[in-house]
PDB file of N, CA and C in Angstrom:
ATOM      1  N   UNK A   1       0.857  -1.172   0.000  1.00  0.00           N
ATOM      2  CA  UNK A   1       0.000   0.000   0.000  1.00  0.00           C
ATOM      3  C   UNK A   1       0.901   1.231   0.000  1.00  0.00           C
ATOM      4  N   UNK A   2       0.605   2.536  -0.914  1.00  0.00           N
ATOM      5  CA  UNK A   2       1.480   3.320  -0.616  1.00  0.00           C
ATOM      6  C   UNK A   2       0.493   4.280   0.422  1.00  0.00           C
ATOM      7  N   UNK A   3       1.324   5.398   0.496  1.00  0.00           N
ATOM      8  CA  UNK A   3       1.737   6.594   1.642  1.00  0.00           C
ATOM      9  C   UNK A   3      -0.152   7.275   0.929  1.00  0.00           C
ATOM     10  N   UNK A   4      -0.402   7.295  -0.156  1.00  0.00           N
ATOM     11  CA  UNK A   4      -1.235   7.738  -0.829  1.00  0.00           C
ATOM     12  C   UNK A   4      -2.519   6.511  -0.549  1.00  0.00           C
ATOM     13  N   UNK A   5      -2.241   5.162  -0.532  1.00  0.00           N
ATOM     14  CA  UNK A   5      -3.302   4.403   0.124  1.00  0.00           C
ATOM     15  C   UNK A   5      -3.757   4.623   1.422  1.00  0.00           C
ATOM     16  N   UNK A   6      -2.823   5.592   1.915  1.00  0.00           N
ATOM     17  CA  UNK A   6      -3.180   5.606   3.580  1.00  0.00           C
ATOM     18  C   UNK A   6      -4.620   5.850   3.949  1.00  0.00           C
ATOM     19  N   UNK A   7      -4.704   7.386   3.398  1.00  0.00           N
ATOM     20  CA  UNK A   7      -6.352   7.736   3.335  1.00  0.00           C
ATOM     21  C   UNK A   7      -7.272   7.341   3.128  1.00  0.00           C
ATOM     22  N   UNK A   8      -7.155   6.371   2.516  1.00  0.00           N
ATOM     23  CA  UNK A   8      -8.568   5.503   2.079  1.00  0.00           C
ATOM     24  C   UNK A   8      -8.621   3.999   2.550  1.00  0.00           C
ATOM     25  N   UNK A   9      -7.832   3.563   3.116  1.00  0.00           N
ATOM     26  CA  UNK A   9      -7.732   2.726   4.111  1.00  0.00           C
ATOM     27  C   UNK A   9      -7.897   3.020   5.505  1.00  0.00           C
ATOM     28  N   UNK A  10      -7.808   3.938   5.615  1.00  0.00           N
ATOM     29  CA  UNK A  10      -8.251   4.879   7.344  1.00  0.00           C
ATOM     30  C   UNK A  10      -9.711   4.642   7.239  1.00  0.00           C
ATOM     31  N   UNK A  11     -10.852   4.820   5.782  1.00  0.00           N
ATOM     32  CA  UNK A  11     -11.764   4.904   6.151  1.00  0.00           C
ATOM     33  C   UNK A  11     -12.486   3.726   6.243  1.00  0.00           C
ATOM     34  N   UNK A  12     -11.678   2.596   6.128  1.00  0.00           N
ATOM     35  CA  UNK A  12     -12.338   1.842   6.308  1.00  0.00           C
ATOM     36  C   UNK A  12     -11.999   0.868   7.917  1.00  0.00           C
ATOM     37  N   UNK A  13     -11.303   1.640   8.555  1.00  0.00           N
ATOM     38  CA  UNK A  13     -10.737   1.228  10.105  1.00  0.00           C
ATOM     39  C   UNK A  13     -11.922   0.871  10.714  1.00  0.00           C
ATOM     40  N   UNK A  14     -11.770  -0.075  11.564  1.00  0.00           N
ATOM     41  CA  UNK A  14     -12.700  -0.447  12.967  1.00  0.00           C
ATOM     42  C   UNK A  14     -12.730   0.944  13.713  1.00  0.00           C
ATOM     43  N   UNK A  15     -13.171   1.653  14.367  1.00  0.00           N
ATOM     44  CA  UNK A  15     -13.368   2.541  15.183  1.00  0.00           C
ATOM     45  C   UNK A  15     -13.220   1.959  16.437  1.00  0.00           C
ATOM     46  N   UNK A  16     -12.537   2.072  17.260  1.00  0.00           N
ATOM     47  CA  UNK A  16     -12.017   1.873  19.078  1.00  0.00           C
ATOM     48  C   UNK A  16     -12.337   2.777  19.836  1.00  0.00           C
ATOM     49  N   UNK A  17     -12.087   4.492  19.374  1.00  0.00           N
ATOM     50  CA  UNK A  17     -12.146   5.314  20.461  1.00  0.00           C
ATOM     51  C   UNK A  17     -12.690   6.492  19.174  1.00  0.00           C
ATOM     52  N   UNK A  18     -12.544   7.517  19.828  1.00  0.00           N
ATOM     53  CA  UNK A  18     -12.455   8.802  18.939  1.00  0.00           C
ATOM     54  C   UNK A  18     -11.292   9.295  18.367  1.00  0.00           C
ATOM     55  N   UNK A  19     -10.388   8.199  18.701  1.00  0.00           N
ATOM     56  CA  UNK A  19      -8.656   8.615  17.772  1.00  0.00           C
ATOM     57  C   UNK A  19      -9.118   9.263  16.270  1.00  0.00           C
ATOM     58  N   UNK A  20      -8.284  10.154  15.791  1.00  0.00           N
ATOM     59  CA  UNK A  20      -8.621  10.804  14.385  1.00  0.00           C
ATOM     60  C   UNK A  20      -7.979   9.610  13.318  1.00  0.00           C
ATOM     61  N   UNK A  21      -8.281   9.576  12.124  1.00  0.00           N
ATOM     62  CA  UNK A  21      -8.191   9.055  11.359  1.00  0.00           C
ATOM     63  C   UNK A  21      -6.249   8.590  11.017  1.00  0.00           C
ATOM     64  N   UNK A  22      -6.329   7.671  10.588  1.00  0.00           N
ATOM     65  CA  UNK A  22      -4.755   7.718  10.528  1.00  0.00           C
ATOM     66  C   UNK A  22      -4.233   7.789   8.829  1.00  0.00           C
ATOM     67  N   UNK A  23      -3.562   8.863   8.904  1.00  0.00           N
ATOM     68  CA  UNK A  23      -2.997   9.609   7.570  1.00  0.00           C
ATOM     69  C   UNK A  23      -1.738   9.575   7.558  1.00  0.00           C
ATOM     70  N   UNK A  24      -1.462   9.794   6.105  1.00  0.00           N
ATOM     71  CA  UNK A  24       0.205  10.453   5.749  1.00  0.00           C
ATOM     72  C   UNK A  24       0.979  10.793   6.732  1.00  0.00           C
ATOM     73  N   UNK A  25       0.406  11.525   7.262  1.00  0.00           N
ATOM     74  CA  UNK A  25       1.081  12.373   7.946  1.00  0.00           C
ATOM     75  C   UNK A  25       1.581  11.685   9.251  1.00  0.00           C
ATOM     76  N   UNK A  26       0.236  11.240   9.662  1.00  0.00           N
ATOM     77  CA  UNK A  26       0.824  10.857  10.852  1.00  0.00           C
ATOM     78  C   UNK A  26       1.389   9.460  11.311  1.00  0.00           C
ATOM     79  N   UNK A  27       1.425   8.829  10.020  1.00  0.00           N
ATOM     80  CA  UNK A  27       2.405   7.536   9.370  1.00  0.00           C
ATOM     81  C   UNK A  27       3.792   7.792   9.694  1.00  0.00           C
ATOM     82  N   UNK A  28       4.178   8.968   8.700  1.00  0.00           N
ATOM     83  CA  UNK A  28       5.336   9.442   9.367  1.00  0.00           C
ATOM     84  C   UNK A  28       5.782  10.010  10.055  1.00  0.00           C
ATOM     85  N   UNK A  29       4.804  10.668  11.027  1.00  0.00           N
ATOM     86  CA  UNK A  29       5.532  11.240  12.438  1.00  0.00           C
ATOM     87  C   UNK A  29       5.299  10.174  13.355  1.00  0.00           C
ATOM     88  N   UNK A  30       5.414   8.469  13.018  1.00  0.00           N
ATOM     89  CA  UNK A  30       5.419   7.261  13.874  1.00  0.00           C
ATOM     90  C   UNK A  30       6.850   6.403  13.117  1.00  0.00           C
ATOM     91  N   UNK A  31       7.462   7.592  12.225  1.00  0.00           N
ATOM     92  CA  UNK A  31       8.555   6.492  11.765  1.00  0.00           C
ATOM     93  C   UNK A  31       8.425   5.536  11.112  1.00  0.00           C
ATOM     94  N   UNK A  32       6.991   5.204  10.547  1.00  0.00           N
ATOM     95  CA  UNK A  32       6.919   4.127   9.624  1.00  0.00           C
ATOM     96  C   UNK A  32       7.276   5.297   8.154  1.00  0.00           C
ATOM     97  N   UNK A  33       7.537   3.546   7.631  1.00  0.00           N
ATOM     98  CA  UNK A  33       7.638   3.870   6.066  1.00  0.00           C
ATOM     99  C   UNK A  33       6.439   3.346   5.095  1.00  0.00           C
ATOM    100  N   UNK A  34       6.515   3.038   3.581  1.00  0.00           N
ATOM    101  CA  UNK A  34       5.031   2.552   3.313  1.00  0.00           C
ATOM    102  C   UNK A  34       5.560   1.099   3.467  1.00  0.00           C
ATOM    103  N   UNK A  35       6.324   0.352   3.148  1.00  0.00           N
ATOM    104  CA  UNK A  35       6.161  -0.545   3.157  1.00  0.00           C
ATOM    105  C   UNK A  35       5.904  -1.449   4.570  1.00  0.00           C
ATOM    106  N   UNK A  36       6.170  -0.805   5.890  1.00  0.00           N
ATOM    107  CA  UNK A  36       5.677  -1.273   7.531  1.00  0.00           C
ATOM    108  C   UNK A  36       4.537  -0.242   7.106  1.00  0.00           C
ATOM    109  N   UNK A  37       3.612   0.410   6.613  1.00  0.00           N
ATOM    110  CA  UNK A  37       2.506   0.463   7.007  1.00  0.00           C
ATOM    111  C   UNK A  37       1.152  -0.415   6.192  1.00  0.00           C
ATOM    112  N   UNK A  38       2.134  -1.205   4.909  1.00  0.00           N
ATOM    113  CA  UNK A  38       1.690  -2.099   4.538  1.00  0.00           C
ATOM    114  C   UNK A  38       1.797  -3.137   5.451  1.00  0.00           C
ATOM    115  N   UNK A  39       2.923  -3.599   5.722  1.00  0.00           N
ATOM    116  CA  UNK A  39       2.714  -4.766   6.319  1.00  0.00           C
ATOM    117  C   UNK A  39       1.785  -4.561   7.359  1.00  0.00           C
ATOM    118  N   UNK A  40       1.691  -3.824   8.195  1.00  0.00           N
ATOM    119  CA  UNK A  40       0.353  -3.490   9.567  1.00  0.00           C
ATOM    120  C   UNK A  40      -0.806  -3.623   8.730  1.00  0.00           C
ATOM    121  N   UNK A  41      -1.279  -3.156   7.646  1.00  0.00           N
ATOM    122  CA  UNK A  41      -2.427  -3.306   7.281  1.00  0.00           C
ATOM    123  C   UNK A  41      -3.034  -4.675   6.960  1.00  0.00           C
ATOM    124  N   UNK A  42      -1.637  -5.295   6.091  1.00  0.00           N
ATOM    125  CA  UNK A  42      -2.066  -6.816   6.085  1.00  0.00           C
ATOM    126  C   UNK A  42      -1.735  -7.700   7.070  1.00  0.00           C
ATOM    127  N   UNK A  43      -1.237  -7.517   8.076  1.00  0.00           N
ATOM    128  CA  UNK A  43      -1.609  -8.161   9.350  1.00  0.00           C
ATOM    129  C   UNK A  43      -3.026  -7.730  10.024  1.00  0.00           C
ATOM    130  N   UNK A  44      -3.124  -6.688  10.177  1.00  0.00           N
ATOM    131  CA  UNK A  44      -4.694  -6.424  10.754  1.00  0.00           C
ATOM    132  C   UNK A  44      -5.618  -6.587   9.901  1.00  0.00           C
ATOM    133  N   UNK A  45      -5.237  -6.726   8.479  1.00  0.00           N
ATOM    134  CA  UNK A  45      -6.984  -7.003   7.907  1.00  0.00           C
ATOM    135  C   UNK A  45      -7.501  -5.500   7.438  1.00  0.00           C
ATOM    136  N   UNK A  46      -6.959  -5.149   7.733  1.00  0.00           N
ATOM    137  CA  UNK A  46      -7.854  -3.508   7.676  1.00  0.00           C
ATOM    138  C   UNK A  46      -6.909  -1.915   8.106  1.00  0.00           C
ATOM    139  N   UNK A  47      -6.938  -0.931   8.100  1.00  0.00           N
ATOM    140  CA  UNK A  47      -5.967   0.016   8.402  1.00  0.00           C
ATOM    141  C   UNK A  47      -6.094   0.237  10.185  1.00  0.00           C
ATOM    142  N   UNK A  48      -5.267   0.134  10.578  1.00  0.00           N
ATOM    143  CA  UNK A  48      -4.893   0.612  12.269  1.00  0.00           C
ATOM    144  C   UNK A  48      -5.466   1.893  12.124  1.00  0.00           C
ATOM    145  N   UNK A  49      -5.802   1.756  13.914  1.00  0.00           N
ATOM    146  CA  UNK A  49      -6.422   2.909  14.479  1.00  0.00           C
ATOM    147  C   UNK A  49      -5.616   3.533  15.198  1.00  0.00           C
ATOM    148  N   UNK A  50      -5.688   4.997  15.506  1.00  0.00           N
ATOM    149  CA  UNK A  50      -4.336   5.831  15.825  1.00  0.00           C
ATOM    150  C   UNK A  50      -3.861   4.906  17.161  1.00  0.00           C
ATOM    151  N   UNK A  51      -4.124   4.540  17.821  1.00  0.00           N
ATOM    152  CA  UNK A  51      -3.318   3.830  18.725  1.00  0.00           C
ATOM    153  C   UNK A  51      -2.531   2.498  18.202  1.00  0.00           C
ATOM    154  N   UNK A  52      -3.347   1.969  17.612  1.00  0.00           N
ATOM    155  CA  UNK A  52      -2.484   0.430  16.878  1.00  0.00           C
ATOM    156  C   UNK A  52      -1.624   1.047  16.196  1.00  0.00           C
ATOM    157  N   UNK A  53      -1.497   1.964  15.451  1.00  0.00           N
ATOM    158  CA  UNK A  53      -0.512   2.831  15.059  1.00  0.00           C
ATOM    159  C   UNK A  53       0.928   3.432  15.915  1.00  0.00           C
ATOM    160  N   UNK A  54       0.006   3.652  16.981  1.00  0.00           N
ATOM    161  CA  UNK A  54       1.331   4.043  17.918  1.00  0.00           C
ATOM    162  C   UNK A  54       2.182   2.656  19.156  1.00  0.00           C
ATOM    163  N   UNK A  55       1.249   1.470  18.716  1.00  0.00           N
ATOM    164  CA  UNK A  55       2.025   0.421  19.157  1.00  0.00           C
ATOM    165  C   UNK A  55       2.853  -0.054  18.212  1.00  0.00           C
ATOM    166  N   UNK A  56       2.964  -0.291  16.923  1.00  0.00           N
ATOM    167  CA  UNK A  56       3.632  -0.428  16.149  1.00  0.00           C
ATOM    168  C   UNK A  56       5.025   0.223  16.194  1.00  0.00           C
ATOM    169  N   UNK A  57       4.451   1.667  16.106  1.00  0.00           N
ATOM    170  CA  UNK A  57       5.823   2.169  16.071  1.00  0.00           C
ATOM    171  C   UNK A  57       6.743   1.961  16.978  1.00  0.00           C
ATOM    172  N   UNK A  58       6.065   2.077  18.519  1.00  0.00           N
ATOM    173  CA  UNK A  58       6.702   1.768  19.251  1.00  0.00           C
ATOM    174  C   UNK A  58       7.795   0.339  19.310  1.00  0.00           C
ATOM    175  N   UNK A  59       7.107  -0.345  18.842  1.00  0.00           N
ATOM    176  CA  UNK A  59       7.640  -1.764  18.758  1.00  0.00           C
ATOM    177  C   UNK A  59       8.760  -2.234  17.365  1.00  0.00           C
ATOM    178  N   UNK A  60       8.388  -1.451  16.485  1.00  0.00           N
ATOM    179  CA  UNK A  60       9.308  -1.507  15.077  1.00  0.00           C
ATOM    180  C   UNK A  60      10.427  -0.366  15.269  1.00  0.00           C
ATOM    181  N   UNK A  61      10.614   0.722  16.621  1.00  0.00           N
ATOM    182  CA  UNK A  61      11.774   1.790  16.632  1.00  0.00           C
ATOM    183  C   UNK A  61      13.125   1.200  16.727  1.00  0.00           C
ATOM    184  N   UNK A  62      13.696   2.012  16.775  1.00  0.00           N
ATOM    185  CA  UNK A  62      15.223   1.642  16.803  1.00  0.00           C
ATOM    186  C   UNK A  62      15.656   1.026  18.116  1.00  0.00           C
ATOM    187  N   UNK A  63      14.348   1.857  19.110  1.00  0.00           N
ATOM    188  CA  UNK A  63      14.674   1.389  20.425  1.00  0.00           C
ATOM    189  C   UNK A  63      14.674  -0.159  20.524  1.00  0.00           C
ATOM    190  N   UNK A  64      13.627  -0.530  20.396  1.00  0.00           N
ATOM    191  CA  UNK A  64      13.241  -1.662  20.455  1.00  0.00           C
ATOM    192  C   UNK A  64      13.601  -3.095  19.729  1.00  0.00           C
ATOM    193  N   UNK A  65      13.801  -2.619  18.477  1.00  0.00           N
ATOM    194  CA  UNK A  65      14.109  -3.195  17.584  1.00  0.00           C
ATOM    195  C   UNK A  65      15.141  -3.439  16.759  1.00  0.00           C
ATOM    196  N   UNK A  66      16.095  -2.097  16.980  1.00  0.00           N
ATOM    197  CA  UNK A  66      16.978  -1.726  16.423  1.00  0.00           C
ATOM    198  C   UNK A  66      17.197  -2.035  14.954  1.00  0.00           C
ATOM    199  N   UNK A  67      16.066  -1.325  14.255  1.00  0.00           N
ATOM    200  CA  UNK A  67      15.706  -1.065  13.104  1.00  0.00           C
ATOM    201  C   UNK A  67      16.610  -0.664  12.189  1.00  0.00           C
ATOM    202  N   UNK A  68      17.272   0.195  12.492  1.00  0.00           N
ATOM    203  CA  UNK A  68      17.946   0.607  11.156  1.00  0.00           C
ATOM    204  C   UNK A  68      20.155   0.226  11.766  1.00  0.00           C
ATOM    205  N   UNK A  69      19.994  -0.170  12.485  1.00  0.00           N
ATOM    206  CA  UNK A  69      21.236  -0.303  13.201  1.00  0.00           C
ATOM    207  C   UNK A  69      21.366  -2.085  12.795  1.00  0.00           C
ATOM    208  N   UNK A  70      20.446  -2.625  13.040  1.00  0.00           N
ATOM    209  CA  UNK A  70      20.705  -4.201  13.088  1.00  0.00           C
ATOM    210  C   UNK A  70      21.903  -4.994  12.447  1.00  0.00           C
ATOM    211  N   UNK A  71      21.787  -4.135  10.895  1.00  0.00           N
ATOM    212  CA  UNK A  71      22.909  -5.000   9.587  1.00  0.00           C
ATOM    213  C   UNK A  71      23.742  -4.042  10.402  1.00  0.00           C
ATOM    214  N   UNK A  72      24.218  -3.132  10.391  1.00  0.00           N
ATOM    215  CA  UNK A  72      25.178  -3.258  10.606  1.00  0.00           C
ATOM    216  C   UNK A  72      25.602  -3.724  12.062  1.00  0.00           C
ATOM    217  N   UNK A  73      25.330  -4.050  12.828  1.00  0.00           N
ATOM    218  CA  UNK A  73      25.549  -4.696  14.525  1.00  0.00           C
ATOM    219  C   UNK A  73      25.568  -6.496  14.171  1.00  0.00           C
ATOM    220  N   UNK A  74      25.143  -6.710  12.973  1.00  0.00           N
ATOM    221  CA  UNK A  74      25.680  -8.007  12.535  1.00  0.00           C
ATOM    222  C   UNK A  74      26.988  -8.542  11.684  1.00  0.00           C
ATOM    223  N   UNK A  75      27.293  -7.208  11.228  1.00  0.00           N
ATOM    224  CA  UNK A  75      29.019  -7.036  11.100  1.00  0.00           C
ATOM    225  C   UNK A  75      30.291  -7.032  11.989  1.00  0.00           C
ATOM    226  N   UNK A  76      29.508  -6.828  13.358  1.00  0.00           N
ATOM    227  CA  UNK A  76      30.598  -6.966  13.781  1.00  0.00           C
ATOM    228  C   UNK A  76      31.323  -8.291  14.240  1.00  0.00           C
ATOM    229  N   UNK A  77      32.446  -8.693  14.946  1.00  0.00           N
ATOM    230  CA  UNK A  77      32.513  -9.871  15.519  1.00  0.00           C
ATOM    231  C   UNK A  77      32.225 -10.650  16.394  1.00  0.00           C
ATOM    232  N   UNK A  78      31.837 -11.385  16.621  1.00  0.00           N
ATOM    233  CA  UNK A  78      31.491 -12.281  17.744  1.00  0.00           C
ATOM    234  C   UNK A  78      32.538 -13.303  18.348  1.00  0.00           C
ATOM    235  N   UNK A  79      33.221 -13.296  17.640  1.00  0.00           N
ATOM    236  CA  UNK A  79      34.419 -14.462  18.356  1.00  0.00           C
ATOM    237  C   UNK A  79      36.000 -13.927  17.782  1.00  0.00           C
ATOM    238  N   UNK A  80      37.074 -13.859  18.488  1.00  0.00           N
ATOM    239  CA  UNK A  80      38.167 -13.656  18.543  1.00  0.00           C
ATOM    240  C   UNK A  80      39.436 -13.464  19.535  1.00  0.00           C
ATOM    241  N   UNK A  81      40.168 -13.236  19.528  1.00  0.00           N
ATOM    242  CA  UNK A  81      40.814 -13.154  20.495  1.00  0.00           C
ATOM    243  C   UNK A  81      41.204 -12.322  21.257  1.00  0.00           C
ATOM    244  N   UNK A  82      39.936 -11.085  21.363  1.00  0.00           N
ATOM    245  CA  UNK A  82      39.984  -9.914  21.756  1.00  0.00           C
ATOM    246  C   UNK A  82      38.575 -10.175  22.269  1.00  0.00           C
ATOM    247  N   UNK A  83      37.352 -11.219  22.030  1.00  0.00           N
ATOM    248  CA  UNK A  83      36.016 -11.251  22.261  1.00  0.00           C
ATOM    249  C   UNK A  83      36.094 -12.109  23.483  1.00  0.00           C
ATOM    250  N   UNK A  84      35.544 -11.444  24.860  1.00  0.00           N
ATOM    251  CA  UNK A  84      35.762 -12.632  26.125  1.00  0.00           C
ATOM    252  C   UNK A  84      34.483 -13.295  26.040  1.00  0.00           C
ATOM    253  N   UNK A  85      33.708 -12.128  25.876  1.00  0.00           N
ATOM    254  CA  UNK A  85      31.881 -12.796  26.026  1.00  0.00           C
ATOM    255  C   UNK A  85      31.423 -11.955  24.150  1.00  0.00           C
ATOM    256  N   UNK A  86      31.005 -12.980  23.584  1.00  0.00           N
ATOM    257  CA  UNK A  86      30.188 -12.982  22.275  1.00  0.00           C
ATOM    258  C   UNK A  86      28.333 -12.067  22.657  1.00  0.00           C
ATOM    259  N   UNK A  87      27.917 -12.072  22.070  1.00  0.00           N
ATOM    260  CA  UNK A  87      26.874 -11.230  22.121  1.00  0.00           C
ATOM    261  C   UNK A  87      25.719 -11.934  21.934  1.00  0.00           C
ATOM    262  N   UNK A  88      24.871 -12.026  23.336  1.00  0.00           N
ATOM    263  CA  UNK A  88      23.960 -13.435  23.339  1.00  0.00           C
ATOM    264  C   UNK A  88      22.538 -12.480  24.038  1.00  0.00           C
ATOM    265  N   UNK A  89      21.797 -12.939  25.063  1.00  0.00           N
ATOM    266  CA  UNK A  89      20.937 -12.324  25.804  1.00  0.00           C
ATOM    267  C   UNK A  89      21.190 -10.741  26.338  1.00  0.00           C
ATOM    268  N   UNK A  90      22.316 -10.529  26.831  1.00  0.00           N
ATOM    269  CA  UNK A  90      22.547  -9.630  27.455  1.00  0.00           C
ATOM    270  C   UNK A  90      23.631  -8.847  26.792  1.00  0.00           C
ATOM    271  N   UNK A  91      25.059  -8.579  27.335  1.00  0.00           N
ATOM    272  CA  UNK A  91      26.144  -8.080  26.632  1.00  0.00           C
ATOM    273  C   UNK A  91      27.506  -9.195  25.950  1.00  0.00           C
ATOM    274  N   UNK A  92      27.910  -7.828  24.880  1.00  0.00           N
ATOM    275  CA  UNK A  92      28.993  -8.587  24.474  1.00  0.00           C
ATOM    276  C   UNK A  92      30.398  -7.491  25.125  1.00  0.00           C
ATOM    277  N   UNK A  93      31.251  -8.609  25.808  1.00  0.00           N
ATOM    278  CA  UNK A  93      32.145  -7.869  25.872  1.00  0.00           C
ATOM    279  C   UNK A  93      33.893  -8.208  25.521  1.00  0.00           C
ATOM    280  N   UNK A  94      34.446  -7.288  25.276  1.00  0.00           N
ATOM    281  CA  UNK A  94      35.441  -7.329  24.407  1.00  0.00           C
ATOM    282  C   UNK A  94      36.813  -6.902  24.955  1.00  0.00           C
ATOM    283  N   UNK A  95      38.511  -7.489  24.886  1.00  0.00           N
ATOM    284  CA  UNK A  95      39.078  -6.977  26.135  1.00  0.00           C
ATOM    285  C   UNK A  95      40.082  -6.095  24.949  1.00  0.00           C
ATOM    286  N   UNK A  96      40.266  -5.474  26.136  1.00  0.00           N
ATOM    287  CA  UNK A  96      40.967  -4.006  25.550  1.00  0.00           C
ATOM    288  C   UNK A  96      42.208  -4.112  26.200  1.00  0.00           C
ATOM    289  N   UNK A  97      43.067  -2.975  26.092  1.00  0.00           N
ATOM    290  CA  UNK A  97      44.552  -2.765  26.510  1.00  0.00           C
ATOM    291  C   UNK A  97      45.154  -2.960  27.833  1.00  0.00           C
ATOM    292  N   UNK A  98      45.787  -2.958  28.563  1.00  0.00           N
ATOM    293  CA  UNK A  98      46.225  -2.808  29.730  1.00  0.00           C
ATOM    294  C   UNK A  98      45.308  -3.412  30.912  1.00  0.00           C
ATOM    295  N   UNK A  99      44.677  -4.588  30.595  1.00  0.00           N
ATOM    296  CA  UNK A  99      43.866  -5.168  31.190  1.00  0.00           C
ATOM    297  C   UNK A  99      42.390  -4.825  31.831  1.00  0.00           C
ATOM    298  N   UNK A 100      41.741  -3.867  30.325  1.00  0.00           N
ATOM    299  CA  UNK A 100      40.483  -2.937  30.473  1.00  0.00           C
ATOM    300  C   UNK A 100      39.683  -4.266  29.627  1.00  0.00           C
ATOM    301  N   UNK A 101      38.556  -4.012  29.826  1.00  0.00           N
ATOM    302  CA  UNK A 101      37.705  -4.667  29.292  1.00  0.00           C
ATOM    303  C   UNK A 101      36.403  -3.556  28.909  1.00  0.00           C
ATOM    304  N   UNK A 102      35.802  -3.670  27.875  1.00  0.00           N
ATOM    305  CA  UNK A 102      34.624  -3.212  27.631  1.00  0.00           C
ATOM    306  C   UNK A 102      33.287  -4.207  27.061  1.00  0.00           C
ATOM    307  N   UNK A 103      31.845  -3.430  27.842  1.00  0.00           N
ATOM    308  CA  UNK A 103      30.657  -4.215  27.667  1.00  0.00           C
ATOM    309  C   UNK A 103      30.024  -3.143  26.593  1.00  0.00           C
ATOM    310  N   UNK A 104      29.066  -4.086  25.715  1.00  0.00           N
ATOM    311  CA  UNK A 104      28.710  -3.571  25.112  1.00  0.00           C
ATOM    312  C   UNK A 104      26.709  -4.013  25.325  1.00  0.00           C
ATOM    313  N   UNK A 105      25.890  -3.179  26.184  1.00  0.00           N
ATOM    314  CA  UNK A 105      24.990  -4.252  26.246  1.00  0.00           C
ATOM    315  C   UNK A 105      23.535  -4.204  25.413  1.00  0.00           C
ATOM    316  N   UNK A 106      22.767  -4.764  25.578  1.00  0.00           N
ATOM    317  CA  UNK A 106      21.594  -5.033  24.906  1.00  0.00           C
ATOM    318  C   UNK A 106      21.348  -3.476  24.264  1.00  0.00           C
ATOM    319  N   UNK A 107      21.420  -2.635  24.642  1.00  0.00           N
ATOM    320  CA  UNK A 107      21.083  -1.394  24.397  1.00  0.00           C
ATOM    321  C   UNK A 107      22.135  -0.614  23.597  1.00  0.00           C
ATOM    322  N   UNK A 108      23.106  -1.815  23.410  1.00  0.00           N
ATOM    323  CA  UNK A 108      24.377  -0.842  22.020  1.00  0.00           C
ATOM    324  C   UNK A 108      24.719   0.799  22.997  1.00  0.00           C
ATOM    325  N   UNK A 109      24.832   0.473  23.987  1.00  0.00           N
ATOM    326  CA  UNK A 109      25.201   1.632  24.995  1.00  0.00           C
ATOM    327  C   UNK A 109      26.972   1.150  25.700  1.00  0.00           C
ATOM    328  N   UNK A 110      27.735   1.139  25.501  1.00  0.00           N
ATOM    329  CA  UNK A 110      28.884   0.924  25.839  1.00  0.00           C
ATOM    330  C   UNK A 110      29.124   1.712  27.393  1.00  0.00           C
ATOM    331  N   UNK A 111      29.540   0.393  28.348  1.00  0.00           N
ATOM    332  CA  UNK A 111      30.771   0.707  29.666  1.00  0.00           C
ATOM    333  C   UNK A 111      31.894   0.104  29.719  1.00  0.00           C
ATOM    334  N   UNK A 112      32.896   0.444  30.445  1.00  0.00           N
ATOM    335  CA  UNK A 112      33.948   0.360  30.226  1.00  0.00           C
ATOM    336  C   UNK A 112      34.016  -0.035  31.948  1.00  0.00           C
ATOM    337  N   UNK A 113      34.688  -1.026  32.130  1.00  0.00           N
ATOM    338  CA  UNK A 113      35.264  -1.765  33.108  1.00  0.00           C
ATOM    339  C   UNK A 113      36.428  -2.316  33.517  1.00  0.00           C
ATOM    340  N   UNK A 114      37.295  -2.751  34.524  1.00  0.00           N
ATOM    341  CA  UNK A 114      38.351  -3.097  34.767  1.00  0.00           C
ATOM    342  C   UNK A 114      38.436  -4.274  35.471  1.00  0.00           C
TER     343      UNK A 114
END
């Protein structure tokens, strides 16, 4: 569906609450693109209502999902002789110089430890 199907798939939404219609616009101020607001549509059957809209996004962000980061966070290494812990549930961590070590954890947020 494109960005231009949006509108006319809004009108045919289930109604939940008095949420306003879900448009262009506010497709992309949720960070979707057309092709995740296709896929939501053909998972629901029908166009999301401004809240199913804002669970989505929530759930497809970078936060969560790490959407646009992923390929490359699958480039990096996982095993070597610098890798103490590989990158599984929690953190990967990696040893550094002078007997430093660094974590890298679920959140691609780096600490540094000794």
């Amino acid at each position: 569906m494109t960005v231009s199907g949006i509108a006319s798939a809004a009108s045919e939404r289930i109604t939940l609450s008095e949420d306003p219609p879900v448009t262009p616009e506010l497709v992309r101020e949720h960070n979707l693109n057309e092709l995740e607001y296709s896929r939501i549509v053909a998972m629901l059957g029908r166009a999301p209502t401004l809240t199913e809209l804002g669970v989505f996004s929530a759930l497809w962000s970078e936060h969560c999902s790490y959407k646009h980061s992923k390929p490359i966070l699958k480039t990096f290494p996982t095993t070597g002789p610098h890798v103490v812990q590989g990158p599984g549930e929690n953190a990967g961590v990696l040893r550094l110089p002078e007997g430093w070590a660094v974590a890298f954890k679920i959140e691609s947020q780096p600490s540094l430890s000794r």
